[in-house]
Protein backbone atom coordinates (compact mmCIF):
# COMPACT_ATOMS: atom_id res chain seq x y z
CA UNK A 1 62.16 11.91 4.09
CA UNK A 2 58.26 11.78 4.95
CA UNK A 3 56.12 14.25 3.79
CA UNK A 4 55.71 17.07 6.49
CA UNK A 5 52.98 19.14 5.04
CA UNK A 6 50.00 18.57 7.09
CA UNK A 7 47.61 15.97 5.61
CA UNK A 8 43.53 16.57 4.98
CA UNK A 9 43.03 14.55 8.20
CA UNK A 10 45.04 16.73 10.35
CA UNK A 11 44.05 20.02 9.02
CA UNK A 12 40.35 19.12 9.41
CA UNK A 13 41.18 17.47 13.50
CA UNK A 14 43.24 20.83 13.62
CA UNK A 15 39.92 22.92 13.19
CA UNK A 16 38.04 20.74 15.27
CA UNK A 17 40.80 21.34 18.42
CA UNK A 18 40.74 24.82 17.53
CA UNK A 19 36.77 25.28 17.98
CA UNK A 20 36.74 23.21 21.12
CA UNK A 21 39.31 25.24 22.41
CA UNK A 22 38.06 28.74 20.80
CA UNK A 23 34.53 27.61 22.80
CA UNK A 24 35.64 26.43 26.37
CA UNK A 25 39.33 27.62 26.85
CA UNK A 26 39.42 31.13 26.61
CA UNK A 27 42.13 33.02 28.05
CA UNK A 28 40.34 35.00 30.77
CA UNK A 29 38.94 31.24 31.91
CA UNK A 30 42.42 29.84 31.38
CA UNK A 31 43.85 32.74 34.13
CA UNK A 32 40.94 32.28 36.00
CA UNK A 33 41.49 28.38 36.62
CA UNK A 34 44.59 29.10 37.93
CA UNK A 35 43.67 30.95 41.28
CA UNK A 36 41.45 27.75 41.64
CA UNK A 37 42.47 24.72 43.56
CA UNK A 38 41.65 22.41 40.28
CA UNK A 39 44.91 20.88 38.78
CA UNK A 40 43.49 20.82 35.19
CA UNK A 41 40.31 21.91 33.66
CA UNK A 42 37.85 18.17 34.04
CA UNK A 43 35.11 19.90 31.72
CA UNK A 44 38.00 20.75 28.97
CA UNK A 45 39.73 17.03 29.53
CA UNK A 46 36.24 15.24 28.84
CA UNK A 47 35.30 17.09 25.79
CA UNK A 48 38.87 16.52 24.64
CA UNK A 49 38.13 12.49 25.55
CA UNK A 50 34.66 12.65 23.65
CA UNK A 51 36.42 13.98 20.21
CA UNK A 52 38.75 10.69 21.12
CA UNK A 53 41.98 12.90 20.99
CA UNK A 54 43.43 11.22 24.00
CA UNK A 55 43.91 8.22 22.90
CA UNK A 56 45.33 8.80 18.92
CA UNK A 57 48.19 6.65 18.56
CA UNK A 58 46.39 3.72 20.41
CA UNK A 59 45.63 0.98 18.48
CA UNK A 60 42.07 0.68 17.97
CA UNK A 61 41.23 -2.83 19.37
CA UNK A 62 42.66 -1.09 22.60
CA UNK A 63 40.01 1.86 22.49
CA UNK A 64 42.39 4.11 20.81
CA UNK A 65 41.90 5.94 17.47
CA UNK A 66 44.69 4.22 15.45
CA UNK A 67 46.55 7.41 14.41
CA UNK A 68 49.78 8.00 14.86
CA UNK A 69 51.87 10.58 17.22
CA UNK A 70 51.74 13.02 14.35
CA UNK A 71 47.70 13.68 14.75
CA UNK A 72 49.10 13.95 18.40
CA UNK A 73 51.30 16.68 17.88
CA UNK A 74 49.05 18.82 16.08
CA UNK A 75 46.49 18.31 18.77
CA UNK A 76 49.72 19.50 21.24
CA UNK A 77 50.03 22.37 18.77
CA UNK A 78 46.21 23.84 19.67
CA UNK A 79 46.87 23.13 23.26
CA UNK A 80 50.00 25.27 23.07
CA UNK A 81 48.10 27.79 21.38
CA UNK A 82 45.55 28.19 23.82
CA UNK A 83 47.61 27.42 27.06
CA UNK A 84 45.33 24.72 28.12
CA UNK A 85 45.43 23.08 31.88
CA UNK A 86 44.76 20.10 31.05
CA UNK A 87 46.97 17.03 31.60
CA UNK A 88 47.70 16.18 27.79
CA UNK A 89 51.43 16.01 27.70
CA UNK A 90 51.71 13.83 31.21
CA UNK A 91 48.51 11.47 30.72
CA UNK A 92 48.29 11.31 26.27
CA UNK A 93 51.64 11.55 25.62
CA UNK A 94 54.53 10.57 28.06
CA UNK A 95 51.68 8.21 29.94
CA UNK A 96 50.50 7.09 26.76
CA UNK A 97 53.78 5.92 25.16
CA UNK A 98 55.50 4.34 28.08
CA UNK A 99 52.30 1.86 28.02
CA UNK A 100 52.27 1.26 24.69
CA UNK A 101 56.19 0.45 24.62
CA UNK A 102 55.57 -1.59 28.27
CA UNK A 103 52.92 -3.82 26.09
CA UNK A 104 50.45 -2.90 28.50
CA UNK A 105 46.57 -3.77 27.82
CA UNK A 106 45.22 -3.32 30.92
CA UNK A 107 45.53 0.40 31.41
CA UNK A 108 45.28 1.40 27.51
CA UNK A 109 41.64 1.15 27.08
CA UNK A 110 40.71 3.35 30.16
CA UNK A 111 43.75 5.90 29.14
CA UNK A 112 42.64 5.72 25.68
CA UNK A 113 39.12 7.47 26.58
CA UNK A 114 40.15 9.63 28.99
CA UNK A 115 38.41 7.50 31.67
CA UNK A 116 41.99 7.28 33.49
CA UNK A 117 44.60 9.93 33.78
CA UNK A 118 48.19 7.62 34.10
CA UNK A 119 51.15 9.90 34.75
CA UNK A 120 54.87 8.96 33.97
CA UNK A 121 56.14 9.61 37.26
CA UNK A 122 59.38 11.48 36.53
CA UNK A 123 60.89 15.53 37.26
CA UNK A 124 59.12 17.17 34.22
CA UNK A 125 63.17 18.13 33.65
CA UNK A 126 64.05 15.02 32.91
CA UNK A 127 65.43 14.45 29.50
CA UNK A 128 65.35 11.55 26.72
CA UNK A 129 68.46 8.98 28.15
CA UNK A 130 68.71 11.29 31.04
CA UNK A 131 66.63 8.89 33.96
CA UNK A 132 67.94 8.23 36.59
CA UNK A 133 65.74 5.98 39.36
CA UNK A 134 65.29 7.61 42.93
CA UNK A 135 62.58 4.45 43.66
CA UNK A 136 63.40 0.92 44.92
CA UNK A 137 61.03 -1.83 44.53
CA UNK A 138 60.48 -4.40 46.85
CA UNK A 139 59.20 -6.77 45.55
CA UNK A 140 55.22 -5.40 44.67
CA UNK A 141 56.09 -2.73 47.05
CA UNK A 142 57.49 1.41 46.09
CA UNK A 143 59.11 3.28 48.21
CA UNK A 144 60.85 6.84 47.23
CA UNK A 145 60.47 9.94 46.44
CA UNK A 146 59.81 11.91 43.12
CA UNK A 147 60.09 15.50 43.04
CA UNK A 148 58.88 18.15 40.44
CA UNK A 149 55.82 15.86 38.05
CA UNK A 150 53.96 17.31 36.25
CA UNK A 151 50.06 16.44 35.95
CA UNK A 152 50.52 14.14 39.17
CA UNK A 153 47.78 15.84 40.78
CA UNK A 154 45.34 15.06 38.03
CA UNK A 155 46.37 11.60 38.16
CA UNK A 156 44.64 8.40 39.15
CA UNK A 157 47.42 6.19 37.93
CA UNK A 158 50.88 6.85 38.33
CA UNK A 159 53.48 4.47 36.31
CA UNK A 160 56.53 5.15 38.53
CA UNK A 161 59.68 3.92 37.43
CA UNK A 162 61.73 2.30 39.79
CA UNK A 163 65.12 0.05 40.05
CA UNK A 164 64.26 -2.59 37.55
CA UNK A 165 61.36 -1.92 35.66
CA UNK A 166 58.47 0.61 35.35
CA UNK A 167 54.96 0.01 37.72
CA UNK A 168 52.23 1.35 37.74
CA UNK A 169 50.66 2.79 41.44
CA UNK A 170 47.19 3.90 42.17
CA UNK A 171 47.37 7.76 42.81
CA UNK A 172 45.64 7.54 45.91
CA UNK A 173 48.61 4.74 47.64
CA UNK A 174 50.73 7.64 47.26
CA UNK A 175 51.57 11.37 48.60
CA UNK A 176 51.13 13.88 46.11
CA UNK A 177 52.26 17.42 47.51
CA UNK A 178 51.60 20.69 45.39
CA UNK A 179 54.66 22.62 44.46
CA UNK A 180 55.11 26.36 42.96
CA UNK A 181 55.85 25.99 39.45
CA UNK A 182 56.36 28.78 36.51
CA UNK A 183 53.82 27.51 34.94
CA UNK A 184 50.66 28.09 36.79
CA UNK A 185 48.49 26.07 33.79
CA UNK A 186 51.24 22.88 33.99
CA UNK A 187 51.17 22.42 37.64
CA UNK A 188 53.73 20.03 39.36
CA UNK A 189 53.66 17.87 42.26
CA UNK A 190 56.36 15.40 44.82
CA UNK A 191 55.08 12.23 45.01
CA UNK A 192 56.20 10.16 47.62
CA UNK A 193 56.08 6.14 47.87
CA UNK A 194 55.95 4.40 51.58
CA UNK A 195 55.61 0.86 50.57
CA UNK A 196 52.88 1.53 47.89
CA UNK A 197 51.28 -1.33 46.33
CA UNK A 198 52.42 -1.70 42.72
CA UNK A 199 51.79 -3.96 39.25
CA UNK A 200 55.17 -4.08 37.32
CA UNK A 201 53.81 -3.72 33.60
CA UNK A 202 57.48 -3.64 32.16
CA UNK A 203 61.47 -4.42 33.12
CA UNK A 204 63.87 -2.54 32.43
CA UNK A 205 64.04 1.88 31.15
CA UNK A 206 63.56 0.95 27.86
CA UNK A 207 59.20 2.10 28.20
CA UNK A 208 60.85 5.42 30.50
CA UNK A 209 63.57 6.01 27.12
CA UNK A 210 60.70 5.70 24.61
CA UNK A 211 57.88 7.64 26.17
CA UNK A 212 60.49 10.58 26.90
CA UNK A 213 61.64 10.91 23.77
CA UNK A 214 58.03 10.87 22.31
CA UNK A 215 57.37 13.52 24.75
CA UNK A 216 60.32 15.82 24.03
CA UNK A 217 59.43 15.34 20.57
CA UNK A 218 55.85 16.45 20.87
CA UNK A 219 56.52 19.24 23.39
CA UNK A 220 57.95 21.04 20.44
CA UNK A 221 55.16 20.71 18.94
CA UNK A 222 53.15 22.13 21.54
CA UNK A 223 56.09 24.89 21.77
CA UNK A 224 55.16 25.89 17.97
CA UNK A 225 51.64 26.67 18.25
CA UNK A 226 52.47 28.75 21.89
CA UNK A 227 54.87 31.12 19.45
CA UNK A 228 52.39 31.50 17.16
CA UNK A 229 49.77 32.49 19.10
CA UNK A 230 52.39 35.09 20.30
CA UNK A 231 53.23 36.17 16.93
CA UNK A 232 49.44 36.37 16.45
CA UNK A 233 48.29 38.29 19.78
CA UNK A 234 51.29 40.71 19.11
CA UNK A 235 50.76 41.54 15.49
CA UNK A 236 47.08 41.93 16.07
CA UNK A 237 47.71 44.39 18.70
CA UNK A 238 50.63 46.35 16.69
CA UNK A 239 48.42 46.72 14.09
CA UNK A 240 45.56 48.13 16.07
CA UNK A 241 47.52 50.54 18.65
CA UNK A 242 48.04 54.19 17.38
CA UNK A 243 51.07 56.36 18.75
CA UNK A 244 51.76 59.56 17.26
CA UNK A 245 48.70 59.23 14.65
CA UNK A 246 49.84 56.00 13.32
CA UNK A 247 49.93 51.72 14.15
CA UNK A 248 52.69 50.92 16.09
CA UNK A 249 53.11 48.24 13.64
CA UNK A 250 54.07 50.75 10.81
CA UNK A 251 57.39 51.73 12.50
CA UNK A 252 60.47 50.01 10.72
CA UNK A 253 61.77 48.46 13.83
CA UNK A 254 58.78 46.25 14.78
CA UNK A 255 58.28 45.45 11.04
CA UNK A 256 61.78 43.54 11.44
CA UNK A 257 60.95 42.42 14.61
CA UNK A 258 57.62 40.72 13.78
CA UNK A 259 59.20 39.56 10.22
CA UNK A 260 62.55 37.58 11.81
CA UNK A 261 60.35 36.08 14.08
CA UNK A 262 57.95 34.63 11.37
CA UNK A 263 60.89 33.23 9.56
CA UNK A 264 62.09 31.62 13.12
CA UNK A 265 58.62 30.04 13.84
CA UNK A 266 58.67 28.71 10.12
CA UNK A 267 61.97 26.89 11.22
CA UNK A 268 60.64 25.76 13.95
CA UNK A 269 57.33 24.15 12.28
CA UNK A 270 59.35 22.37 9.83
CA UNK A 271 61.70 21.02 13.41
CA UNK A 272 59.25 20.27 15.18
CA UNK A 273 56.79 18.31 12.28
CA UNK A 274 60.39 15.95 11.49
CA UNK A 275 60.16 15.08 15.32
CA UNK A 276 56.59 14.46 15.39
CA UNK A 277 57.01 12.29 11.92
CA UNK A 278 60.32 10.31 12.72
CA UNK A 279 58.56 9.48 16.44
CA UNK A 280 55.26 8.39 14.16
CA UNK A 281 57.46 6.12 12.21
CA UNK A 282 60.13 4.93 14.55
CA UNK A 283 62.63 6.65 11.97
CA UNK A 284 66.30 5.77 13.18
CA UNK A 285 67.20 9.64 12.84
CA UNK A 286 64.50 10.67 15.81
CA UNK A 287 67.28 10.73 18.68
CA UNK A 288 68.63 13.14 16.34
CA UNK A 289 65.28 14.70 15.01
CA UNK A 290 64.34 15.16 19.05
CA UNK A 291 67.45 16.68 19.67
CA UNK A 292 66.92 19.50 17.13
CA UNK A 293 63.27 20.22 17.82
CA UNK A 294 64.00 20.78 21.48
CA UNK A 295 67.08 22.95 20.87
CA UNK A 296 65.21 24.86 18.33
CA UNK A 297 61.99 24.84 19.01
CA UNK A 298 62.58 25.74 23.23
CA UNK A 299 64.34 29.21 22.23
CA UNK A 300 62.06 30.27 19.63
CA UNK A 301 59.30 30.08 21.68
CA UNK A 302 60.70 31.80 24.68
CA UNK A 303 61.86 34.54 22.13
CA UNK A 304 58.81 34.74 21.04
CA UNK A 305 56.70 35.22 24.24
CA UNK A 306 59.29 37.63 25.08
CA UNK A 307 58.57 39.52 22.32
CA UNK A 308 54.86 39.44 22.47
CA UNK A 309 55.15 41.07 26.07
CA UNK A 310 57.66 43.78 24.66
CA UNK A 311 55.65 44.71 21.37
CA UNK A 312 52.02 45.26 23.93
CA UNK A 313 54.16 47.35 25.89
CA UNK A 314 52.89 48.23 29.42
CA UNK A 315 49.97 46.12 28.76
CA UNK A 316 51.53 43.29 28.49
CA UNK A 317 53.07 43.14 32.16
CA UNK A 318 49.72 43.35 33.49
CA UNK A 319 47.49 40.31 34.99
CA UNK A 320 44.58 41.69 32.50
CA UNK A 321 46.52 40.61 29.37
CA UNK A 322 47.43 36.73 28.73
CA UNK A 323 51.22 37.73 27.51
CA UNK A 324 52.48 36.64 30.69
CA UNK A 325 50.16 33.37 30.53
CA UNK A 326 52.67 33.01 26.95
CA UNK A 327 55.44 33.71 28.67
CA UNK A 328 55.50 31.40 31.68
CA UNK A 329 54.25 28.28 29.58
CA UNK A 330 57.41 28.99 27.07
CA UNK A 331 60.12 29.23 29.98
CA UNK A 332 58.39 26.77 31.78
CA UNK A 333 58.35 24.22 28.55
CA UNK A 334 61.89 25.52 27.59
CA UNK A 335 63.03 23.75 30.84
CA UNK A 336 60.98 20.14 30.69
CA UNK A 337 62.29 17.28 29.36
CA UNK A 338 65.84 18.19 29.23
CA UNK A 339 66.86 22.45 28.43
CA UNK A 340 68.31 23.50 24.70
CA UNK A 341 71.76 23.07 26.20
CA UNK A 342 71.10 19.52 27.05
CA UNK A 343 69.98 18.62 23.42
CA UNK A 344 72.70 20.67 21.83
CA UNK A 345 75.32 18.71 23.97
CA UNK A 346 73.35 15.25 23.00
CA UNK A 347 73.27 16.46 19.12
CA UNK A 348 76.63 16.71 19.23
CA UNK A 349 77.46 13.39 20.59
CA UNK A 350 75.02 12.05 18.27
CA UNK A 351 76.62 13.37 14.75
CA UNK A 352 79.77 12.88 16.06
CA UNK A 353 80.86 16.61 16.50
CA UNK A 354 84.85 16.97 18.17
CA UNK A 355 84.26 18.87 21.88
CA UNK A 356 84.81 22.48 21.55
């Protein structure tokens, strides 16, 4: 087994995130960005391009940084944390990885630096094995529909995968309609195809398989730093807020509360960093490593937004607080890329466990 602790390297990119984020992605301008008409934060995305975080696991005669999809995740970790609208997991991740397995060159480069956001045009539900194609090609021609992407609106390339092979469409050939989603920092968008002009950069689901699984595997990531920062916000606040002459955080019952869901969150670290590492090293046991981080790693966070809200008390239903910021990222990431049921079932059929 590879070595999960965190390495110098990421520790010290890890503080860098965390100071870019601490500096230009507060919380009050994180809820403020999302009464504005602006599908991601541009400022946020180009300082994230400048520290060359959106390109890691690029190779670097393709513009990229030469890292690996475990600097990735912990970079998904401080986005978590901070609830960031920006289009990370659609553009760096799932875009990212279905070029590199397509063999792409063309688009790398530009995606690399941030220059391009290219979206993997598929339902944000959709989970590892789980793709079905709702696009036929004709030829260098799409037509179809796509419902339910997320970061489509920030995109000015869209790889769309269609009946025999994955393309990729200039944003602007298509028709990209805003829908309400949970998650008002992760927005989502149909996309729909009337004979759009395409380049097929791959044949075959094999790119679509690969860069979902990378991006299940990486969304736990993202999931673990979210329930920390809940663990954090909440513990801060018990801590703080006298009832009866004492901290809330004193009484027995919150003690346990905060302590069972440390020990969950640990779990979940050492889930989600196997992912991260078996996707990093094309590890035969990541179908299986995948499978675990989303099962795991999708209900601890949504426990542990739902905790935050419940240990601020009245506070933390209100608009004034970011609990509910927490709390609609976690259900909202507990459904995408396939829901803890789904990678229960597919863990089961992949260690061979008898239906119950």
């Amino acid at each position: 087994m590879s070595d999960l602790l965190y390495s110098e390297i990421e520790t010290d990119l890890r503080a860098g995130v965390r100071a870019l984020l601490d500096d230009t992605c507060p919380w009050t301008d994180v809820l403020a960005g999302t009464e504005k008409d602006d599908p991601y934060d541009a400022a946020l995305w180009r300082a994230l391009a400048r520290m060359g975080v959106t390109g890691l696991p690029v190779p670097e005669d393709l513009g990229g940084a030469g890292a690996s999809w475990r600097e990735t995740a912990v970079v998904m970790e401080e986005l978590g944390r901070a609830v960031a609208p920006v289009p990370f997991l659609g553009s760096a991740v799932l875009g990212v990885a279905a070029l590199l397995a397509a063999g792409d060159r063309e688009l790398l480069p530009e995606v690399a630096a941030g220059d391009t956001i290219a979206v993997l045009a598929v339902p944000l539900g959709t989970a590892p094995g789980a793709f079905t194609a709702t696009v036929r090609a004709d030829g260098d021609r799409l037509t179809g529909e796509i419902a339910g992407v997320a970061d489509g609106l920030a995109a000015g390339v869209l790889l769309v995968p269609a009946a025999g092979g994955l393309y990729a469409v200039n944003a602007a050939d298509t028709g990209r309609t805003e829908v309400t989603s949970l998650d008002m920092t992760r927005r989502l968008c149909d996309i729909t195809l009337s004979g759009a002009p395409a380049r097929k950069i791959a044949d075959g689901t094999e790119a679509v398989d690969a860069a979902l699984s990378a991006g299940a595997a990486l969304l736990a990531s993202e999931q673990l730093g979210l329930a920390e920062r809940c663990l954090d916000t909440a513990l801060e606040y018990v801590k703080n807020r006298y009832q009866f002459g004492r901290p809330v955080g004193s009484y027995q019952s919150i003690k346990h509360r905060a302590a069972d869901l440390w020990t969950q969150i640990a779990q979940a670290r050492a889930v989600a960093r196997y992912a991260a590492s078996c996707t990093a090293a094309g590890d035969p046991d990541t179908a299986v490593a995948v499978a675990v981080g989303q099962a795991h790693c999708s209900a601890v966070v949504v426990k542990a937004a739902e905790d935050c809200v419940q240990m601020h008390g009245g506070i933390g239903f209100t608009w004034e607080h970011p609990a509910h910021l927490f709390l609609k990222r976690a259900k909202s990431s507990a459904l995408s890329l396939g829901t803890p049921d789904h990678h229960r079932s597919a863990l089961a059929t992949l260690v061979d466990l008898p239906p119950a």
